[in-house]
PDB file of N, CA and C in Angstrom:
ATOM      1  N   UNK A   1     -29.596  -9.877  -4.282  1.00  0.00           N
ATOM      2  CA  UNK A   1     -28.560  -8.877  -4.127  1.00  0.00           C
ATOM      3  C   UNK A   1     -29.183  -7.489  -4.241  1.00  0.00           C
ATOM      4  N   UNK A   2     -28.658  -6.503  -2.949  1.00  0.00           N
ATOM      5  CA  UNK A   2     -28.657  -5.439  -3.998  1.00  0.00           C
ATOM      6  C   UNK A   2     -28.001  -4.310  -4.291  1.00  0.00           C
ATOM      7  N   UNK A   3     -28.792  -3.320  -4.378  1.00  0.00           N
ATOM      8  CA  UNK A   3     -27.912  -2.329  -5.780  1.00  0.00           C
ATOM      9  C   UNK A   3     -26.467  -1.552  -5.218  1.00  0.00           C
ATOM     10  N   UNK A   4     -26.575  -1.912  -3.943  1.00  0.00           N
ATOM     11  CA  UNK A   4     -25.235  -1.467  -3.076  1.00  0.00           C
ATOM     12  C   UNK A   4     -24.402  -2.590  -2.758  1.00  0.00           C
ATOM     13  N   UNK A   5     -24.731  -3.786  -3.336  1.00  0.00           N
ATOM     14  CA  UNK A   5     -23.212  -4.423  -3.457  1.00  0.00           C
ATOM     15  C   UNK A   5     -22.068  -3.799  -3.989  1.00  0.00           C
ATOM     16  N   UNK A   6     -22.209  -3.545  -5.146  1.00  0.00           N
ATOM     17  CA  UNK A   6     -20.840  -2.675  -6.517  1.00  0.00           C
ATOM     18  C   UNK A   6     -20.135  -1.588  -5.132  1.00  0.00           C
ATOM     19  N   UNK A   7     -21.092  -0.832  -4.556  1.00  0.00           N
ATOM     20  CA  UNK A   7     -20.288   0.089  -3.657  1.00  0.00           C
ATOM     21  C   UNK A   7     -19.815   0.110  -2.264  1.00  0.00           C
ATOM     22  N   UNK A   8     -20.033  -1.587  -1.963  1.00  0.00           N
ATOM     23  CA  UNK A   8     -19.986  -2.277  -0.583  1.00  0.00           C
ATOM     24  C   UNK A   8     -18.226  -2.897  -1.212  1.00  0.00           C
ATOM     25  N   UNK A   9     -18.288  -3.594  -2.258  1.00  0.00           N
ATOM     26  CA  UNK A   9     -17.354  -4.142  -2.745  1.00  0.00           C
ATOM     27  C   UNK A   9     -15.936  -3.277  -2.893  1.00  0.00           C
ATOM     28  N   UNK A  10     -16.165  -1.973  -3.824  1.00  0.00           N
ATOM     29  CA  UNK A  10     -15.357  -0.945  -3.885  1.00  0.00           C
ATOM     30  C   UNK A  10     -15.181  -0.512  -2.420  1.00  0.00           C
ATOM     31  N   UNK A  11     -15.464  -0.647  -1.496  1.00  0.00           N
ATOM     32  CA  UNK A  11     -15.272   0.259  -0.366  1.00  0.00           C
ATOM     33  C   UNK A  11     -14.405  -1.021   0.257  1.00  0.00           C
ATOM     34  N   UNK A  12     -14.338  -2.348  -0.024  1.00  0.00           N
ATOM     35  CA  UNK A  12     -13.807  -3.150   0.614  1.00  0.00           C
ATOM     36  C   UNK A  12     -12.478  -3.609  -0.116  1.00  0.00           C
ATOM     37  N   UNK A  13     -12.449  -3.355  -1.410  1.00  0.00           N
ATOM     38  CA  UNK A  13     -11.143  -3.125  -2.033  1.00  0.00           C
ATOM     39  C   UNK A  13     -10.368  -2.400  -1.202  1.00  0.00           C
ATOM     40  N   UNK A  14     -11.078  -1.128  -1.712  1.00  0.00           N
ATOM     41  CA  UNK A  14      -9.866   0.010  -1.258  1.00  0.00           C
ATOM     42  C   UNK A  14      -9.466   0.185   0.118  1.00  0.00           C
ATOM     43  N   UNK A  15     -10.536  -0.378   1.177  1.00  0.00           N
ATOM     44  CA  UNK A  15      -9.990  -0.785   2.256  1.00  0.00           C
ATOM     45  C   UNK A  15      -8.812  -1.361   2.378  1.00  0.00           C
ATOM     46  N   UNK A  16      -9.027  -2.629   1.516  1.00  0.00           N
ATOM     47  CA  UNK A  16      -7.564  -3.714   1.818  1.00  0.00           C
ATOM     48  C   UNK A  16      -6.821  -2.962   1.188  1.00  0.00           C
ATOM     49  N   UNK A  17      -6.464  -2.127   0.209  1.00  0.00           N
ATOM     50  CA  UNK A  17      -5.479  -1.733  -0.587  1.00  0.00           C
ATOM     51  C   UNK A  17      -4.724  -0.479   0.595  1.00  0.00           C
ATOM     52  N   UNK A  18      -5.783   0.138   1.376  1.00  0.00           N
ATOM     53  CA  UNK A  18      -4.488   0.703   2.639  1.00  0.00           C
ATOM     54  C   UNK A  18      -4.040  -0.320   3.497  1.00  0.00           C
ATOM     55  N   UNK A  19      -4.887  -1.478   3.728  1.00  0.00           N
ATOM     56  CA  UNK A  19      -3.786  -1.706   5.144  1.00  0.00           C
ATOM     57  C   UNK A  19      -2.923  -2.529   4.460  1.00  0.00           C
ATOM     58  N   UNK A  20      -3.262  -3.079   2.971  1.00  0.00           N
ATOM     59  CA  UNK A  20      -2.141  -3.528   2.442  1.00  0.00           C
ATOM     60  C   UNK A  20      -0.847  -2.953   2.320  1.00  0.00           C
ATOM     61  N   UNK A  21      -0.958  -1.961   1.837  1.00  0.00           N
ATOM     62  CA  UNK A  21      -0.373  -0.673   1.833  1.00  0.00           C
ATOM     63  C   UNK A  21       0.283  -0.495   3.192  1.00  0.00           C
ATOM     64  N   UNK A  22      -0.353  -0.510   4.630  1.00  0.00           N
ATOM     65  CA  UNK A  22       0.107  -0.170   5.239  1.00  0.00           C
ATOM     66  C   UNK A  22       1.126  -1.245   6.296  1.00  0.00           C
ATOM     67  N   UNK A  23       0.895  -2.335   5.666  1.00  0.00           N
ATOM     68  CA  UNK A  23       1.884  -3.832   6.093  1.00  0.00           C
ATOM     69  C   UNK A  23       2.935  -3.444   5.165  1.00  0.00           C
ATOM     70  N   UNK A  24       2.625  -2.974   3.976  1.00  0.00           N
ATOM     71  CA  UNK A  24       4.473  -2.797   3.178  1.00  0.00           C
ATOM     72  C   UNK A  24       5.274  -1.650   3.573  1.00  0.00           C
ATOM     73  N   UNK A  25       4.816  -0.713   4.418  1.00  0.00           N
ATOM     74  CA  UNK A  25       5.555   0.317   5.457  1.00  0.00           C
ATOM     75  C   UNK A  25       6.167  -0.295   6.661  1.00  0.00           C
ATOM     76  N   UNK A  26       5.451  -1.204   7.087  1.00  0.00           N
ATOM     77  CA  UNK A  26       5.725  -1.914   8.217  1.00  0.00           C
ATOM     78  C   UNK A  26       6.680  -2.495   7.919  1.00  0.00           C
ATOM     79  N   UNK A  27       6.353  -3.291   6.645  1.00  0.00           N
ATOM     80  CA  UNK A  27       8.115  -4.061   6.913  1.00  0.00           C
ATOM     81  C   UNK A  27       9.132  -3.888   5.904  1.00  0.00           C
ATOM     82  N   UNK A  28       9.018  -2.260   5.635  1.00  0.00           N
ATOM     83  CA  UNK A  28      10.014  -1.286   4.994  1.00  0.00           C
ATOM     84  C   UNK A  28      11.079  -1.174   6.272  1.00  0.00           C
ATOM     85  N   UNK A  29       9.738  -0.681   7.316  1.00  0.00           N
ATOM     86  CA  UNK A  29      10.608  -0.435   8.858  1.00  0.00           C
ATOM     87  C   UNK A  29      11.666  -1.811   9.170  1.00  0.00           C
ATOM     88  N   UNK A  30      10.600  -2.908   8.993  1.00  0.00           N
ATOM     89  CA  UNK A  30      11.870  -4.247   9.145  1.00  0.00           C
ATOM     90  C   UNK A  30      12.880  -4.268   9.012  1.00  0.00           C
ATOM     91  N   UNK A  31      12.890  -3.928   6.849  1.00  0.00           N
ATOM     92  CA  UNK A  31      14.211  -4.285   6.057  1.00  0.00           C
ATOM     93  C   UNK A  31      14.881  -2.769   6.501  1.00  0.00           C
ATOM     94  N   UNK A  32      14.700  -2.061   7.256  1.00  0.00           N
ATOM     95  CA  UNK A  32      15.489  -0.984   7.722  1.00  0.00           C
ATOM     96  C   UNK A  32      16.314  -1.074   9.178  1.00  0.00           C
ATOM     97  N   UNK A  33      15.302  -1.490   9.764  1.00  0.00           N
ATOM     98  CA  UNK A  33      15.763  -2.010  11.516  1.00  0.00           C
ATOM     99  C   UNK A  33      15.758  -3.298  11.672  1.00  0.00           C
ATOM    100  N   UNK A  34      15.742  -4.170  10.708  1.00  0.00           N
ATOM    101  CA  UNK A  34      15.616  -5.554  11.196  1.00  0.00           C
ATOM    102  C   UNK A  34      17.264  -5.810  11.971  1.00  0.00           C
ATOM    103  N   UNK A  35      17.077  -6.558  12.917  1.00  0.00           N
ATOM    104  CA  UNK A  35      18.472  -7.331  14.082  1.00  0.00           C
ATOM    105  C   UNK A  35      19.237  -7.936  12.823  1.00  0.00           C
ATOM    106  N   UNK A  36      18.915  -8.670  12.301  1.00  0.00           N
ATOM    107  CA  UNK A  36      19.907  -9.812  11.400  1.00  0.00           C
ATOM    108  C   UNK A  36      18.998  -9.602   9.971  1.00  0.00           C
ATOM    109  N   UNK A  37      20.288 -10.450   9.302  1.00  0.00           N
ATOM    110  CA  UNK A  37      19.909 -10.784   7.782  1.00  0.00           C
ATOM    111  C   UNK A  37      18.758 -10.997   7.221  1.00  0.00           C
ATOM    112  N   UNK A  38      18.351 -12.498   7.981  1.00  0.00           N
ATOM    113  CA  UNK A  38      17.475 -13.646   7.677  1.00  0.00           C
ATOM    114  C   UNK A  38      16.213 -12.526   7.895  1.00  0.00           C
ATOM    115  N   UNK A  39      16.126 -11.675   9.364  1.00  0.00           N
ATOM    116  CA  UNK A  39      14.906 -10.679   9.343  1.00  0.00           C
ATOM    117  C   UNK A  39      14.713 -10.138   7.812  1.00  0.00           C
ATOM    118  N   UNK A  40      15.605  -9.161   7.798  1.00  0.00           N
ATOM    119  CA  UNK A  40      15.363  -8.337   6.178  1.00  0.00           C
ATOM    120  C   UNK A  40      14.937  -9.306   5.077  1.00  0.00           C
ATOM    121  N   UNK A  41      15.647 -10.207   4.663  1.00  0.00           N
ATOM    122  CA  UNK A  41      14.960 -10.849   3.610  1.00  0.00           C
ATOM    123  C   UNK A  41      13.623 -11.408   3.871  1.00  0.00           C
ATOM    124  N   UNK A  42      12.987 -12.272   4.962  1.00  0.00           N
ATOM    125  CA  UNK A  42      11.763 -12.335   5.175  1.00  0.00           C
ATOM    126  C   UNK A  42      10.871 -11.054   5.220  1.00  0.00           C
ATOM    127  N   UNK A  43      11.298  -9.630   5.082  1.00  0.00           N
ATOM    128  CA  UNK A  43      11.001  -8.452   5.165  1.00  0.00           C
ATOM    129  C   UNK A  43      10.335  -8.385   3.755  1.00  0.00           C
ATOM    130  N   UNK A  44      11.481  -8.105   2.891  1.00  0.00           N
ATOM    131  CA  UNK A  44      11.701  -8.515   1.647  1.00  0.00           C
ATOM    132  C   UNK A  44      10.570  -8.738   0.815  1.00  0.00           C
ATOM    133  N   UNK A  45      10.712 -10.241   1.477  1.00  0.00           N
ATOM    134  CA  UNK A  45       9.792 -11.257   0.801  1.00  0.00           C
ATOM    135  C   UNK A  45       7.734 -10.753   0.983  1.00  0.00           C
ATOM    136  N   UNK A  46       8.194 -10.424   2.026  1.00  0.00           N
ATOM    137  CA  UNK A  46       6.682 -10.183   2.455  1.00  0.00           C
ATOM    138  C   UNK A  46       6.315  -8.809   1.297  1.00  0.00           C
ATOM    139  N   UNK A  47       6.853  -8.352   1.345  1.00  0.00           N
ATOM    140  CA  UNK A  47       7.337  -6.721   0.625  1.00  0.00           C
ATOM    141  C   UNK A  47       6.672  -7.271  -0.921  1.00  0.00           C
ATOM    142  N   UNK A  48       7.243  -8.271  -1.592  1.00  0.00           N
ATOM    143  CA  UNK A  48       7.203  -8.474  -2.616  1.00  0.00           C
ATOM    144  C   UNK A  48       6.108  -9.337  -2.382  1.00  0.00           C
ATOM    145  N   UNK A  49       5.388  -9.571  -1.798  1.00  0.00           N
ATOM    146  CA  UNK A  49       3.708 -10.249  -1.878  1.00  0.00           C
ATOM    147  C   UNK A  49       3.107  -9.173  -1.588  1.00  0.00           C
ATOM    148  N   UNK A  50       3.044  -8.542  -0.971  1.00  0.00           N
ATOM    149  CA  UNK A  50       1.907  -7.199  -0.529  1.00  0.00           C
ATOM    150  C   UNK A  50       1.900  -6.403  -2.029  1.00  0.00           C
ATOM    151  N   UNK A  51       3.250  -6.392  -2.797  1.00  0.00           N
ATOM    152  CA  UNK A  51       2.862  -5.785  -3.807  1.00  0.00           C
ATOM    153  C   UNK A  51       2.164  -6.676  -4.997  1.00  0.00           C
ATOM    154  N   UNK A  52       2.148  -8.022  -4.878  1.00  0.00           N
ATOM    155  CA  UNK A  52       1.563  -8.228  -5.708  1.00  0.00           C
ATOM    156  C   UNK A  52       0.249  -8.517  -4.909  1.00  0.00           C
ATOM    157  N   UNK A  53      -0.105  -8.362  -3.809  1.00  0.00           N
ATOM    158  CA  UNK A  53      -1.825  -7.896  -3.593  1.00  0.00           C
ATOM    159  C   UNK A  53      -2.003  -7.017  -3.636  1.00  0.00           C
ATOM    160  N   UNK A  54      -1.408  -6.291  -3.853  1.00  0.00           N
ATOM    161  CA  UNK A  54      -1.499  -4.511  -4.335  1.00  0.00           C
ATOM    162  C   UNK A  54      -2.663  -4.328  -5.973  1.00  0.00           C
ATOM    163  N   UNK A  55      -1.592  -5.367  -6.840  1.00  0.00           N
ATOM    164  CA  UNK A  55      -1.339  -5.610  -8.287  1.00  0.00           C
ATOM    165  C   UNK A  55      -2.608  -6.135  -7.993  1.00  0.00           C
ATOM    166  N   UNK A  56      -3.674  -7.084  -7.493  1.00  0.00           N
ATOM    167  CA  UNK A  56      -4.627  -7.923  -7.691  1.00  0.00           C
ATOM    168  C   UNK A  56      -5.828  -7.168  -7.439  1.00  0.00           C
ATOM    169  N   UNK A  57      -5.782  -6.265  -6.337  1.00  0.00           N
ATOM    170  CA  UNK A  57      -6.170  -5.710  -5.566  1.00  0.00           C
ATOM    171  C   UNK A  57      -6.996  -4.430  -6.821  1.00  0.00           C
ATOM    172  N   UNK A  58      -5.627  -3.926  -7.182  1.00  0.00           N
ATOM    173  CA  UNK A  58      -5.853  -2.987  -7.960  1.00  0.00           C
ATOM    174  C   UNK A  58      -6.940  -3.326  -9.508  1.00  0.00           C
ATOM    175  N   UNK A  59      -6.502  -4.855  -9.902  1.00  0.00           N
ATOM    176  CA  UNK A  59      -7.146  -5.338 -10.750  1.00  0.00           C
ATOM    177  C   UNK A  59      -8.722  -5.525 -10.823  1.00  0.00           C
ATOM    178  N   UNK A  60      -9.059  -5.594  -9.626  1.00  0.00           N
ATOM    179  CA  UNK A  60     -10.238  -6.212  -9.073  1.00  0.00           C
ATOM    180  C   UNK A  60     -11.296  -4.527  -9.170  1.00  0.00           C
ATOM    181  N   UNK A  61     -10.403  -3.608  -8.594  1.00  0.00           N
ATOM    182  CA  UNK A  61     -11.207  -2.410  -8.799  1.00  0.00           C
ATOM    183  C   UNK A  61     -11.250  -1.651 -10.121  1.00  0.00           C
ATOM    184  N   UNK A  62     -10.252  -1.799 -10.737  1.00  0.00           N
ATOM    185  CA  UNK A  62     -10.393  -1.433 -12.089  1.00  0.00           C
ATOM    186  C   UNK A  62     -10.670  -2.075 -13.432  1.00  0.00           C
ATOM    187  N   UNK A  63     -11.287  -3.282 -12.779  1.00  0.00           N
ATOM    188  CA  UNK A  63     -11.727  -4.414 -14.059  1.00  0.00           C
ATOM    189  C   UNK A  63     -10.714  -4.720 -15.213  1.00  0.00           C
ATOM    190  N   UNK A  64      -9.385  -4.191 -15.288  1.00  0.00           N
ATOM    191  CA  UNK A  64      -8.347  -4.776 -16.003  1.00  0.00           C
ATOM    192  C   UNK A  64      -7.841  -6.041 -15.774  1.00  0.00           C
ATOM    193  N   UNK A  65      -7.719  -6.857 -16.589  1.00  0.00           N
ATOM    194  CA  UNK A  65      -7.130  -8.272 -16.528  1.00  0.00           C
ATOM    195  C   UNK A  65      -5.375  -8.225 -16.431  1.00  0.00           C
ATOM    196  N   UNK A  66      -4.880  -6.890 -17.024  1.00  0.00           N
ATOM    197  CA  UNK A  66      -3.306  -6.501 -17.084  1.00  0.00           C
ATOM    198  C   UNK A  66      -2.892  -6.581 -16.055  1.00  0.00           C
ATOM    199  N   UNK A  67      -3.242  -6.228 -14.742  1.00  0.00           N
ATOM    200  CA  UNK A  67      -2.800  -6.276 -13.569  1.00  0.00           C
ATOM    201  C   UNK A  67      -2.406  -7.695 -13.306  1.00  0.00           C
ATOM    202  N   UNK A  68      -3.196  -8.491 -13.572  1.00  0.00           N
ATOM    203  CA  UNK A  68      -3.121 -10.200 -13.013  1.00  0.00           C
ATOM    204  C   UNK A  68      -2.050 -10.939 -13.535  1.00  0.00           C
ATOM    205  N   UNK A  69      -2.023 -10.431 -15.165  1.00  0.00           N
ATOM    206  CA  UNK A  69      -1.082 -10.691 -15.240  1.00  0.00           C
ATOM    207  C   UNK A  69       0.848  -9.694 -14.697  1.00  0.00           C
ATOM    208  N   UNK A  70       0.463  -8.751 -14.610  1.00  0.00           N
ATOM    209  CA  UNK A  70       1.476  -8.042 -13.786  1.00  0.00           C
ATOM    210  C   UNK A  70       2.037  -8.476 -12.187  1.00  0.00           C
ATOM    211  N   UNK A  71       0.800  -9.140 -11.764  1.00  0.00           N
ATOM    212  CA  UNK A  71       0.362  -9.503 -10.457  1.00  0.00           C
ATOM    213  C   UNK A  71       1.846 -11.011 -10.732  1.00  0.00           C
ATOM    214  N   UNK A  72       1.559 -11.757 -11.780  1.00  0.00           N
ATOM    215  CA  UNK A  72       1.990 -13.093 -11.908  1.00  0.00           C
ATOM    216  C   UNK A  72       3.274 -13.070 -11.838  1.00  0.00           C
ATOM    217  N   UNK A  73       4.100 -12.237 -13.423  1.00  0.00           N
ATOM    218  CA  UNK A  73       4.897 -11.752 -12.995  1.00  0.00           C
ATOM    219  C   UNK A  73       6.163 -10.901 -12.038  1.00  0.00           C
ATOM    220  N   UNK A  74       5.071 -10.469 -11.340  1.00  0.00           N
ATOM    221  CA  UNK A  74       5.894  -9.928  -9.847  1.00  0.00           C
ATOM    222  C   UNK A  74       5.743 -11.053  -8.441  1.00  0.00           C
ATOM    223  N   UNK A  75       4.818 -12.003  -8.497  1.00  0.00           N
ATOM    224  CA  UNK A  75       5.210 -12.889  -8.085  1.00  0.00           C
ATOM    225  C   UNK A  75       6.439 -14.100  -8.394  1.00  0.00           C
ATOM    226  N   UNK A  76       6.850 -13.700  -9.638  1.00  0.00           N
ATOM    227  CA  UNK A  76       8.123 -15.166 -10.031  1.00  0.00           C
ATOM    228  C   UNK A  76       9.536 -14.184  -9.942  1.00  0.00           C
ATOM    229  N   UNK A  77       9.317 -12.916  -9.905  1.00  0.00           N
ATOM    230  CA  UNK A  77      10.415 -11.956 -10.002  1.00  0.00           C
ATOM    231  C   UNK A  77      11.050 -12.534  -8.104  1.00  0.00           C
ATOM    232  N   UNK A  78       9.746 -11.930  -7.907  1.00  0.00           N
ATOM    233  CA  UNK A  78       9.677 -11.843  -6.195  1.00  0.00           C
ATOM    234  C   UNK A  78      10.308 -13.540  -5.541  1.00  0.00           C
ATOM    235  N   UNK A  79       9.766 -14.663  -6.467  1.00  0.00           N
ATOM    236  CA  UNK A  79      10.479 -15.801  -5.723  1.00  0.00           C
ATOM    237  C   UNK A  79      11.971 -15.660  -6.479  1.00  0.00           C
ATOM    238  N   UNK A  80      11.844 -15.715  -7.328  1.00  0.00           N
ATOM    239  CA  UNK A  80      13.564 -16.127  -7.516  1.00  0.00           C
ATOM    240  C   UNK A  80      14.615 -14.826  -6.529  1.00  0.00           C
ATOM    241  N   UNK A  81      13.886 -13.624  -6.593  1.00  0.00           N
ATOM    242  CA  UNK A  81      15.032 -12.768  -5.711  1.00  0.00           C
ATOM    243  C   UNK A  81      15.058 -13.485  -4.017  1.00  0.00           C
ATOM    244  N   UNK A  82      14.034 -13.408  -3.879  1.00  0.00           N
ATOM    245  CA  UNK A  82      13.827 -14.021  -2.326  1.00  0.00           C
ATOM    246  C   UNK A  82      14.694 -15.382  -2.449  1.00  0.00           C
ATOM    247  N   UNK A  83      14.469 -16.033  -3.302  1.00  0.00           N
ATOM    248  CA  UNK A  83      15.765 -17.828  -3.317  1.00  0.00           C
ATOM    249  C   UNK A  83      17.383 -17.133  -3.551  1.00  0.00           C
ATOM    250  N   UNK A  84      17.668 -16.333  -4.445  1.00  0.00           N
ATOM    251  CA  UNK A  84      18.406 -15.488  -4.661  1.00  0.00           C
ATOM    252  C   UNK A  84      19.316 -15.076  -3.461  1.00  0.00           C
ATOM    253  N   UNK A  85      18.484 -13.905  -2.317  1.00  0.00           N
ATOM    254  CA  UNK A  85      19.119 -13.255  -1.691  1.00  0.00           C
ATOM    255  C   UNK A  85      19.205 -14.485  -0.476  1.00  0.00           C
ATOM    256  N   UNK A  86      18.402 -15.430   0.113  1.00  0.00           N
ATOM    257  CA  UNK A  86      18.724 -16.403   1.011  1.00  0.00           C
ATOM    258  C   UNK A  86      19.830 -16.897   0.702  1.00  0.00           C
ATOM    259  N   UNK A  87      19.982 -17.704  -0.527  1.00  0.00           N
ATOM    260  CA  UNK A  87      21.670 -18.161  -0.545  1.00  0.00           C
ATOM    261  C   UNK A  87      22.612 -17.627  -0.620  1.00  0.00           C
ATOM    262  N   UNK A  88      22.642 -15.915  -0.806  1.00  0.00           N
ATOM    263  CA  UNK A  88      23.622 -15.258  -0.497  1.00  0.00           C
ATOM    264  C   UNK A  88      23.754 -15.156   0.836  1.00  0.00           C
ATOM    265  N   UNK A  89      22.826 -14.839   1.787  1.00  0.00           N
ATOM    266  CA  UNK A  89      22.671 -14.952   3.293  1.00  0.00           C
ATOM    267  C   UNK A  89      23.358 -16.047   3.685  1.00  0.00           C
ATOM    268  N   UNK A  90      22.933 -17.125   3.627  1.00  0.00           N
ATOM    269  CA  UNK A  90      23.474 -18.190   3.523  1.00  0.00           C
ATOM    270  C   UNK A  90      24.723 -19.047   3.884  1.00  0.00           C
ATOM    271  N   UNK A  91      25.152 -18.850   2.319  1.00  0.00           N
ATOM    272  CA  UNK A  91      26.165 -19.262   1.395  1.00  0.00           C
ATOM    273  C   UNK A  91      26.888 -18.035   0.945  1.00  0.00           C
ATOM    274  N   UNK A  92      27.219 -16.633   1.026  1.00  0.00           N
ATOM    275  CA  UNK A  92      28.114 -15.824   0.783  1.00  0.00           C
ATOM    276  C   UNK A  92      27.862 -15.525  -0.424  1.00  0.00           C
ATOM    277  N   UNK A  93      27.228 -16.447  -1.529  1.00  0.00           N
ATOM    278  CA  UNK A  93      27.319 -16.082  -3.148  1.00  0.00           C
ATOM    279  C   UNK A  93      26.067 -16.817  -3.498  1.00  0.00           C
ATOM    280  N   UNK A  94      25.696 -16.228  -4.626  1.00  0.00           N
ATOM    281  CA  UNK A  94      25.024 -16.764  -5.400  1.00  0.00           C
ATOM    282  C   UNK A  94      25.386 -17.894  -6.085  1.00  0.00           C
ATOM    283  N   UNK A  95      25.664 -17.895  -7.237  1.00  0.00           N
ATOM    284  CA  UNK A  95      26.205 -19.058  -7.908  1.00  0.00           C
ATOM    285  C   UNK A  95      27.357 -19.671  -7.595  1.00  0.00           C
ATOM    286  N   UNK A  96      27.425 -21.017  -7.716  1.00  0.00           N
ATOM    287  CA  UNK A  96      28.673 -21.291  -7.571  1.00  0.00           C
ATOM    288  C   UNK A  96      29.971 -21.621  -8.563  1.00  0.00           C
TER     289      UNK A  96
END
């Protein structure tokens, strides 16, 4: 290896962290113009994974382990709203 890995690596983070970044604009535009429902919530959903590669992303460049777990958490937030808002789509309601 050498001594320009550390700054090959950082440059490839922060790479992904714009176009990551720039897929959760994209389908901001979705959940804004999407045709139907089912669009926006798959909008949504995607929305709420980009941020938690955001969260990982971010972890990875700043050597904090807090993120990962932040990362985890916004992934179980992110499924239950996404199961959440489908059966309202759906089914009209949440619970029954």
């Amino acid at each position: 290896m050498t001594e320009s890995d550390p700054a090959v690596l950082e440059t490839a983070i922060r790479a992904a962290l714009v176009l990551v970044s720039g897929l959760c604009v994209l389908c901001g535009y979705r959940v804004i113009r999407g045709p139907t429902n089912p669009d926006r919530v798959v909008a949504l959903d995607a929305i709420a994974t980009n941020v938690v590669a955001i969260a990982v992303l971010f972890a990875l460049l700043t050597d904090r382990g807090l993120f990962i777990t932040v990362s985890l958490v916004l992934a179980i937030i992110g499924f239950i709203a996404t199961v959440a808002v489908a059966k309202f789509v759906t089914d009209g309601e949440v619970i029954e």
